[in-house]
PDB file of N, CA and C in Angstrom:
ATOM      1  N   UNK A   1     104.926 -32.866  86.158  1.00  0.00           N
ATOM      2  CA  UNK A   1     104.387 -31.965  87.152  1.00  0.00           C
ATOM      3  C   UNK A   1     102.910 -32.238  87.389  1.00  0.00           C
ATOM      4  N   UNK A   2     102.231 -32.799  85.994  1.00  0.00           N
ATOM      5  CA  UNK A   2     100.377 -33.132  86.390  1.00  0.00           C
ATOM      6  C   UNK A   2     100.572 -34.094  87.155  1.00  0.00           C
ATOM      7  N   UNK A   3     101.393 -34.909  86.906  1.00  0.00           N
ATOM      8  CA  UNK A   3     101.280 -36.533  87.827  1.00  0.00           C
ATOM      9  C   UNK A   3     101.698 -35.691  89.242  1.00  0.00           C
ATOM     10  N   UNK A   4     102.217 -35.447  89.700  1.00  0.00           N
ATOM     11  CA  UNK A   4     102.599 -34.950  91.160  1.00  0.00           C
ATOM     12  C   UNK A   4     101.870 -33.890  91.669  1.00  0.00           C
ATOM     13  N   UNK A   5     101.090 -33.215  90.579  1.00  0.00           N
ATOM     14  CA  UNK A   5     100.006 -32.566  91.160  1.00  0.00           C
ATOM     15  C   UNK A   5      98.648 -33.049  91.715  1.00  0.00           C
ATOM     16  N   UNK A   6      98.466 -33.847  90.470  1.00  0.00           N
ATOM     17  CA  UNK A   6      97.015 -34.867  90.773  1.00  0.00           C
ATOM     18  C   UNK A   6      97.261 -36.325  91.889  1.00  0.00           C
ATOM     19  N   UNK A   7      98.477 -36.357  92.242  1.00  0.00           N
ATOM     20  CA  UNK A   7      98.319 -37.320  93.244  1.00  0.00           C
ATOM     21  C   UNK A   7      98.599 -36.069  94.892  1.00  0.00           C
ATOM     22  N   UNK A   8      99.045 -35.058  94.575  1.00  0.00           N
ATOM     23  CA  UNK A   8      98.745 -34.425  95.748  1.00  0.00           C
ATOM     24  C   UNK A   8      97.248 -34.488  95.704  1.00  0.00           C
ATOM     25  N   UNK A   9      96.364 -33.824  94.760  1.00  0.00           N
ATOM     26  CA  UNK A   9      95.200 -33.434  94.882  1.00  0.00           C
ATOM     27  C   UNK A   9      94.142 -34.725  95.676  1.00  0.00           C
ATOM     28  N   UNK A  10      94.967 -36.047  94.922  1.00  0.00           N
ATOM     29  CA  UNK A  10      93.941 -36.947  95.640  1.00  0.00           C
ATOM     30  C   UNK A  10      94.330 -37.300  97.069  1.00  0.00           C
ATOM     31  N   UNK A  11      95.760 -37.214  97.390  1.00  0.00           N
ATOM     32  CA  UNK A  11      95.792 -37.206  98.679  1.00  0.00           C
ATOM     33  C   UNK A  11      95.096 -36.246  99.757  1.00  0.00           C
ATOM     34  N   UNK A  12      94.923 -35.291  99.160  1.00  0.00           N
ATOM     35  CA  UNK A  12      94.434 -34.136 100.045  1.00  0.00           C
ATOM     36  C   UNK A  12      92.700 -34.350 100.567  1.00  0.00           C
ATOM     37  N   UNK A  13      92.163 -35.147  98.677  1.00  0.00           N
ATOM     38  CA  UNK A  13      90.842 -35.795  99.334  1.00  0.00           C
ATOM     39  C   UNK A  13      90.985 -36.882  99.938  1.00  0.00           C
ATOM     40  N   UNK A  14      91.918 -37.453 100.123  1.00  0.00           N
ATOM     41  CA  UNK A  14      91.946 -38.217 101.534  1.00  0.00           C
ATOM     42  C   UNK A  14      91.461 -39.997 100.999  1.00  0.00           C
ATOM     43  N   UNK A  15      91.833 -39.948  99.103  1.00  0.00           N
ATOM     44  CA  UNK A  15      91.465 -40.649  98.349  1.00  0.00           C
ATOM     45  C   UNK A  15      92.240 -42.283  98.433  1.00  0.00           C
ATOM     46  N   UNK A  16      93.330 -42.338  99.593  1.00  0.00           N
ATOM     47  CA  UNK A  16      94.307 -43.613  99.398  1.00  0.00           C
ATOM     48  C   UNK A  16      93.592 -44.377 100.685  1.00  0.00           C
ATOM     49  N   UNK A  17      92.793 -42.947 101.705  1.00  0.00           N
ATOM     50  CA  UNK A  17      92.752 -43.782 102.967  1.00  0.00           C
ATOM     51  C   UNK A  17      91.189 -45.075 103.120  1.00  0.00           C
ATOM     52  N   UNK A  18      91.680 -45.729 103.460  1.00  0.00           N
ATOM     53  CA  UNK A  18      90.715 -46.928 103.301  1.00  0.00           C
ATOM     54  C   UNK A  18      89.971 -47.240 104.589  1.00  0.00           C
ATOM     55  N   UNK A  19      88.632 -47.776 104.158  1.00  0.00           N
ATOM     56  CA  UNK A  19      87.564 -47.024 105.465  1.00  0.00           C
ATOM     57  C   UNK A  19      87.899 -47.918 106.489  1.00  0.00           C
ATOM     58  N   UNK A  20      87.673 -47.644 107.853  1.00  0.00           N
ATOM     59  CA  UNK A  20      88.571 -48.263 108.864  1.00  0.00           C
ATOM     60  C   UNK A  20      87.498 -49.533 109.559  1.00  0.00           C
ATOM     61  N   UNK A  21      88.364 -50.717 109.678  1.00  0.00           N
ATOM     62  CA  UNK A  21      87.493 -51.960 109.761  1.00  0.00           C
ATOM     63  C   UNK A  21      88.461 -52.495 111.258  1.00  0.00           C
ATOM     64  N   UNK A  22      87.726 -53.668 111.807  1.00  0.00           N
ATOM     65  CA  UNK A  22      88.987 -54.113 112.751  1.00  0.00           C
ATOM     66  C   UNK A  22      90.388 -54.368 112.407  1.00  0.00           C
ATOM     67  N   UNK A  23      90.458 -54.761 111.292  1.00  0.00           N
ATOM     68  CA  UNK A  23      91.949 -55.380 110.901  1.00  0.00           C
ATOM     69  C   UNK A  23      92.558 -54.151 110.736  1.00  0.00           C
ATOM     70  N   UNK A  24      92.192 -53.040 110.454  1.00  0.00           N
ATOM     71  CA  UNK A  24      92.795 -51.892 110.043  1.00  0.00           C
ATOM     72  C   UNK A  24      93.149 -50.936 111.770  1.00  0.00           C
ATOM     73  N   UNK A  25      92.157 -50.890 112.788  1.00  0.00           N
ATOM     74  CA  UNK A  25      92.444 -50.521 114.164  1.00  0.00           C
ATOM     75  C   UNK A  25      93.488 -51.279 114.835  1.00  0.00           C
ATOM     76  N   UNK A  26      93.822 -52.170 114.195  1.00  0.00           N
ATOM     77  CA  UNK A  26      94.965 -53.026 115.317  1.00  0.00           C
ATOM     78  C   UNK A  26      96.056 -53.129 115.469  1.00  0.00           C
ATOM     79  N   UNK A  27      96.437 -51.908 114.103  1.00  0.00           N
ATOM     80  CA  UNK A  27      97.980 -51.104 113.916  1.00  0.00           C
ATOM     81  C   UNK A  27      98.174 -50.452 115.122  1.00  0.00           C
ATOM     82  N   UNK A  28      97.018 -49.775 115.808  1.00  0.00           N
ATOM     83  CA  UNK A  28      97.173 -48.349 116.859  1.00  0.00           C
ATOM     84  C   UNK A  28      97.160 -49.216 118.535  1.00  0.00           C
ATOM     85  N   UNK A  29      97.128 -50.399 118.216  1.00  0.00           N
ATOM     86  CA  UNK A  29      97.432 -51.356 119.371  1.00  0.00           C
ATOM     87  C   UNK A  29      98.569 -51.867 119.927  1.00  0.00           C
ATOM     88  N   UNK A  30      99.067 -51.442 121.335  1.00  0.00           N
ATOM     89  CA  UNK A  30     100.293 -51.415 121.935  1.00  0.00           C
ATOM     90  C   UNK A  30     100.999 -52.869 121.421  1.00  0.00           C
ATOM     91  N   UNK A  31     100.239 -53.566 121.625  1.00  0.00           N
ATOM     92  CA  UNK A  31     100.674 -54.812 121.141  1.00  0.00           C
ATOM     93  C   UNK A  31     101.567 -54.917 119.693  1.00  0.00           C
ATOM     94  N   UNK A  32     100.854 -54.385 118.763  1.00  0.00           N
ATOM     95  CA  UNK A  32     101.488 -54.204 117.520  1.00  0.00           C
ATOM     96  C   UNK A  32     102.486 -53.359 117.580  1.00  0.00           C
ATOM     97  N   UNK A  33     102.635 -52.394 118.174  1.00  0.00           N
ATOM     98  CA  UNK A  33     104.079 -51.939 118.627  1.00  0.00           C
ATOM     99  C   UNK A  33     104.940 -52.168 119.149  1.00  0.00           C
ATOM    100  N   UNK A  34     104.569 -53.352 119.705  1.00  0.00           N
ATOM    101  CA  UNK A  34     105.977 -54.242 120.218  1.00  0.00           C
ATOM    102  C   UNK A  34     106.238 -55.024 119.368  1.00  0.00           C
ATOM    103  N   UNK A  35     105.493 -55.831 118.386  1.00  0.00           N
ATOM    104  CA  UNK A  35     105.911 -56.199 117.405  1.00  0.00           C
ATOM    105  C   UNK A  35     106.337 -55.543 116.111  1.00  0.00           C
ATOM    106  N   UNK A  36     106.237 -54.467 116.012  1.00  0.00           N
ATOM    107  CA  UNK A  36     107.322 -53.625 115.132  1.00  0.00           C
ATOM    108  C   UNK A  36     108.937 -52.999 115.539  1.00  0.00           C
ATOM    109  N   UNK A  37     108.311 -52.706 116.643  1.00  0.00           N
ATOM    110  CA  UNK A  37     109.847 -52.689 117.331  1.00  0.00           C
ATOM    111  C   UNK A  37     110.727 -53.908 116.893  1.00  0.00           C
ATOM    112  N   UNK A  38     109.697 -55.104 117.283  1.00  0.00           N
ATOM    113  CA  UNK A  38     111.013 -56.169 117.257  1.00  0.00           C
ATOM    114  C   UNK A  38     111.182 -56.432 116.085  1.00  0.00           C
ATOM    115  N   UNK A  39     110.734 -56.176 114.934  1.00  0.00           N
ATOM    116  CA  UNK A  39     110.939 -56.181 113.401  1.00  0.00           C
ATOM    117  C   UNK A  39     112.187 -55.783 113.217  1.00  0.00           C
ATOM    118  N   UNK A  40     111.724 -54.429 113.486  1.00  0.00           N
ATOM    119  CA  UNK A  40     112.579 -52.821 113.276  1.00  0.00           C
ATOM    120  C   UNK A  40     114.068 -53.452 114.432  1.00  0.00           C
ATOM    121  N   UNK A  41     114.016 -54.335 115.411  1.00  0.00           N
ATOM    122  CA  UNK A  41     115.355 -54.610 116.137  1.00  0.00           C
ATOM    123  C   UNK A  41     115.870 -55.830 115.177  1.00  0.00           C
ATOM    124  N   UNK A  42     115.330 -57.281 114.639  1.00  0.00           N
ATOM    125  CA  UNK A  42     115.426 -57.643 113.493  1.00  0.00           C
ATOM    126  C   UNK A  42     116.450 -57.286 112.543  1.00  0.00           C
ATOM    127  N   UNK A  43     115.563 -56.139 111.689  1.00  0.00           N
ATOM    128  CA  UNK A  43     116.073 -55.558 110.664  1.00  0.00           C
ATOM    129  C   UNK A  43     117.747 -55.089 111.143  1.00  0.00           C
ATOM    130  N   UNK A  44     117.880 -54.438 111.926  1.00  0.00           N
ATOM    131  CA  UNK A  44     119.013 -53.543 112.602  1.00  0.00           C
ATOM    132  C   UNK A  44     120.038 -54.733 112.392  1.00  0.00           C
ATOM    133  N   UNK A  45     119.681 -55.624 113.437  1.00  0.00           N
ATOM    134  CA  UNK A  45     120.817 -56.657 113.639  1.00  0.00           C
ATOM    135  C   UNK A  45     121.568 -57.321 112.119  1.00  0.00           C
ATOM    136  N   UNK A  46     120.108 -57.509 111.143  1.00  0.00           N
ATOM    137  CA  UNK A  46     120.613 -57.872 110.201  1.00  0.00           C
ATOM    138  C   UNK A  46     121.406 -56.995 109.444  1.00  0.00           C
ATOM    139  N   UNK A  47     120.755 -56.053 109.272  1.00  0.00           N
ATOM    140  CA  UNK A  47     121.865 -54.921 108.422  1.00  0.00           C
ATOM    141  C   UNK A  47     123.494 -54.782 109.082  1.00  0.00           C
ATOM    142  N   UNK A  48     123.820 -54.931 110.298  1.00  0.00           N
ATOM    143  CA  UNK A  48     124.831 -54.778 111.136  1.00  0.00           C
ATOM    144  C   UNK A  48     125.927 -56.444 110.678  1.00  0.00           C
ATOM    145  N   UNK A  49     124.814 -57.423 110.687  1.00  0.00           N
ATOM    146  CA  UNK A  49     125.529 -58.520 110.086  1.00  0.00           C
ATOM    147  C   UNK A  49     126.006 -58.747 108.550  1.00  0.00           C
ATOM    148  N   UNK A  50     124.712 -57.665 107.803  1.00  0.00           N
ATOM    149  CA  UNK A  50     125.517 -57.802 106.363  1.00  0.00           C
ATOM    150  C   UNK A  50     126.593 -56.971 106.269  1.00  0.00           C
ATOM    151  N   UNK A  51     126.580 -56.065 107.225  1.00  0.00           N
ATOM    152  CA  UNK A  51     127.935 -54.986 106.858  1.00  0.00           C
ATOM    153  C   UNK A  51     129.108 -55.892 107.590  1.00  0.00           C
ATOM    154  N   UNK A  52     129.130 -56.517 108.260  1.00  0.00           N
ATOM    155  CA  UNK A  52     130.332 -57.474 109.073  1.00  0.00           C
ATOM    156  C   UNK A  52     130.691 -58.587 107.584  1.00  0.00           C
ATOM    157  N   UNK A  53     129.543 -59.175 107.449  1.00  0.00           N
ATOM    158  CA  UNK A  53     130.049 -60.369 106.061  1.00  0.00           C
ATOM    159  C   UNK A  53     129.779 -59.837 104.772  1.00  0.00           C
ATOM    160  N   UNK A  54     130.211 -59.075 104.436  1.00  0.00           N
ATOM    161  CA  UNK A  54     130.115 -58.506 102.995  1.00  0.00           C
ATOM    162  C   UNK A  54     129.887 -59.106 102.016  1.00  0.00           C
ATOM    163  N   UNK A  55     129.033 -60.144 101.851  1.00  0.00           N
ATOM    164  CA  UNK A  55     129.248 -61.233 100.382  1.00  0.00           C
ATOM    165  C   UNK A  55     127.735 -60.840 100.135  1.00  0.00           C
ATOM    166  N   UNK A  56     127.832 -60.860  98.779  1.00  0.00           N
ATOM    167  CA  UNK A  56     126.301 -60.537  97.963  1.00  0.00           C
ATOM    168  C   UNK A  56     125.257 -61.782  98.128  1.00  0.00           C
ATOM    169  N   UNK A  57     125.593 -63.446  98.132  1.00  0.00           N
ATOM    170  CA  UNK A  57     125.097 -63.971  98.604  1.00  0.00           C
ATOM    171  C   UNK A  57     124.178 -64.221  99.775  1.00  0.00           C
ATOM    172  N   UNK A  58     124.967 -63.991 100.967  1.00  0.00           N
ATOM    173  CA  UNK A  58     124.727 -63.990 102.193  1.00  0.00           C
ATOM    174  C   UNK A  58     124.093 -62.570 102.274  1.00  0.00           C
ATOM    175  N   UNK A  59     124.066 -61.869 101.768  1.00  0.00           N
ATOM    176  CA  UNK A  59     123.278 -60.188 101.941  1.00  0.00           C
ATOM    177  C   UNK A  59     121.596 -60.360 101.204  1.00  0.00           C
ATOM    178  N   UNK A  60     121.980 -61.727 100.440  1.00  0.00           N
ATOM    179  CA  UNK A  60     120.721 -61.950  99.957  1.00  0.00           C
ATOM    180  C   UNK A  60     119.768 -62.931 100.672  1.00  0.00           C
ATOM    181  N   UNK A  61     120.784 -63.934 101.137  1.00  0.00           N
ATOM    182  CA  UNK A  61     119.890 -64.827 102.193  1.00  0.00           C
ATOM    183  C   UNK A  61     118.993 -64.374 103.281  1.00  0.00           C
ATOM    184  N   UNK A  62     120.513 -63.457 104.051  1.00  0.00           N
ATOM    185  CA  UNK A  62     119.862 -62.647 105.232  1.00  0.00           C
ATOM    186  C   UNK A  62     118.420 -61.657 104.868  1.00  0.00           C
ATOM    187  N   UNK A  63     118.136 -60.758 103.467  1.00  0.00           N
ATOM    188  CA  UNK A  63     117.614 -59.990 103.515  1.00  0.00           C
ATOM    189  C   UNK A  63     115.788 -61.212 103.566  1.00  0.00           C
ATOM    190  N   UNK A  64     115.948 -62.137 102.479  1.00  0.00           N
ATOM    191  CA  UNK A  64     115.179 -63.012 102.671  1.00  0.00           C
ATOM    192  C   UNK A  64     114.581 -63.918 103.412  1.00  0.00           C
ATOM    193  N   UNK A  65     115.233 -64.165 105.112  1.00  0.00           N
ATOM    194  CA  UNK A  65     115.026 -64.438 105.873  1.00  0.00           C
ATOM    195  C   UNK A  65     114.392 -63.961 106.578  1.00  0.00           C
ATOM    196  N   UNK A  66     115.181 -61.956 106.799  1.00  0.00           N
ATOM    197  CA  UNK A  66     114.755 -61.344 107.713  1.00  0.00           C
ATOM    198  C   UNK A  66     113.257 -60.869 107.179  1.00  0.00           C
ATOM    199  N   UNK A  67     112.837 -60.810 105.792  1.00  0.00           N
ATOM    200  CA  UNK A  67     111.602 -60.406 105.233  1.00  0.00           C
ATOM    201  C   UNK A  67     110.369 -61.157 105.755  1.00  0.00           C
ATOM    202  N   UNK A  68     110.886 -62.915 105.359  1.00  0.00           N
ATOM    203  CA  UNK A  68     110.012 -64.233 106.113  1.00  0.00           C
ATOM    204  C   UNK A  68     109.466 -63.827 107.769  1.00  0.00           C
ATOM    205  N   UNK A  69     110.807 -63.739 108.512  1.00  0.00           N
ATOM    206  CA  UNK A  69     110.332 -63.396 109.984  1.00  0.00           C
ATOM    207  C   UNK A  69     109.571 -62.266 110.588  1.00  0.00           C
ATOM    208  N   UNK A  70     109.620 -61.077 109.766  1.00  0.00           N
ATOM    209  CA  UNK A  70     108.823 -59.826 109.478  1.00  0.00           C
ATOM    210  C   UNK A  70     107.554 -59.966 109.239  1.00  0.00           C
ATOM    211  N   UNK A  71     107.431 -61.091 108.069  1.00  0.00           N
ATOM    212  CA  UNK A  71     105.461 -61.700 108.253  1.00  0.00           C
ATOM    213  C   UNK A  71     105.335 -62.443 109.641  1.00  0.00           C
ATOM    214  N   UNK A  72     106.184 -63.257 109.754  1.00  0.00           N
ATOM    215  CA  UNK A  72     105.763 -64.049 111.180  1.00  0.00           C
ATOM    216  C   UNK A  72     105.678 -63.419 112.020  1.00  0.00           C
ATOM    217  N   UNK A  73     106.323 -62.423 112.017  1.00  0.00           N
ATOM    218  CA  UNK A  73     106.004 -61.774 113.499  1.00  0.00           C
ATOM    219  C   UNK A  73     105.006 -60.811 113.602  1.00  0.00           C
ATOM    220  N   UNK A  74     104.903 -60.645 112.494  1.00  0.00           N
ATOM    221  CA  UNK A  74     103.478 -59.357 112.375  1.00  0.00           C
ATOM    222  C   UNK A  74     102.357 -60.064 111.626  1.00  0.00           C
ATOM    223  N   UNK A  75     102.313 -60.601 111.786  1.00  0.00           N
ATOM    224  CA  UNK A  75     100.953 -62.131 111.474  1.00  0.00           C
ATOM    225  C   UNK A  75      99.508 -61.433 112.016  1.00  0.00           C
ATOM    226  N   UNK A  76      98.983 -61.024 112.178  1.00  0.00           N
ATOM    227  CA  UNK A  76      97.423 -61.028 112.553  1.00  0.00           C
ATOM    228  C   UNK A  76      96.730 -62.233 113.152  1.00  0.00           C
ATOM    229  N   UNK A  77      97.292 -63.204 113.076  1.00  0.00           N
ATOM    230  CA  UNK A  77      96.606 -64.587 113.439  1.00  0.00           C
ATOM    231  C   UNK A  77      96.858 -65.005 114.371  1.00  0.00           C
ATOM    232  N   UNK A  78      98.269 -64.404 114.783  1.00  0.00           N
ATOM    233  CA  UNK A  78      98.915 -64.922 115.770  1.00  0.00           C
ATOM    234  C   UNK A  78      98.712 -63.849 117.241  1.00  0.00           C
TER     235      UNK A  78
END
């Protein structure tokens, strides 16, 4: 109950949020919301394909793939 108290308490001081720099403003950029969407459409398709091929293998490839393309597409550099 202390542990779940004292991490409310530091959330409340506002103790996780980290001071805001450019790299940190460019979440709230339309742009980056189209690239989460297409993550988040990504993700969907894949989950829809592991439930079609049920093998633990292939549930592992796919999840590892779709993780890889999730950095690529939300890259900052790019």
């Amino acid at each position: 109950m202390a542990y779940w108290c004292s991490l409310w308490l530091l959330r409340w001081w506002q103790f996780w949020r980290m001071p805001e720099t450019t790299s940190s403003r460019r979440v709230t950029t339309a742009k980056h919301r189209v690239k989460v969407e297409w993550v988040r459409r990504l993700w969907i398709i894949g989950a829809v394909l592991v439930w079609l091929v049920p093998s633990p293998p292939f549930a592992v490839a796919a999840a590892l793939l779709l993780t890889f393309l999730s950095f690529v597409v939300l890259d900052e550099t790019a």
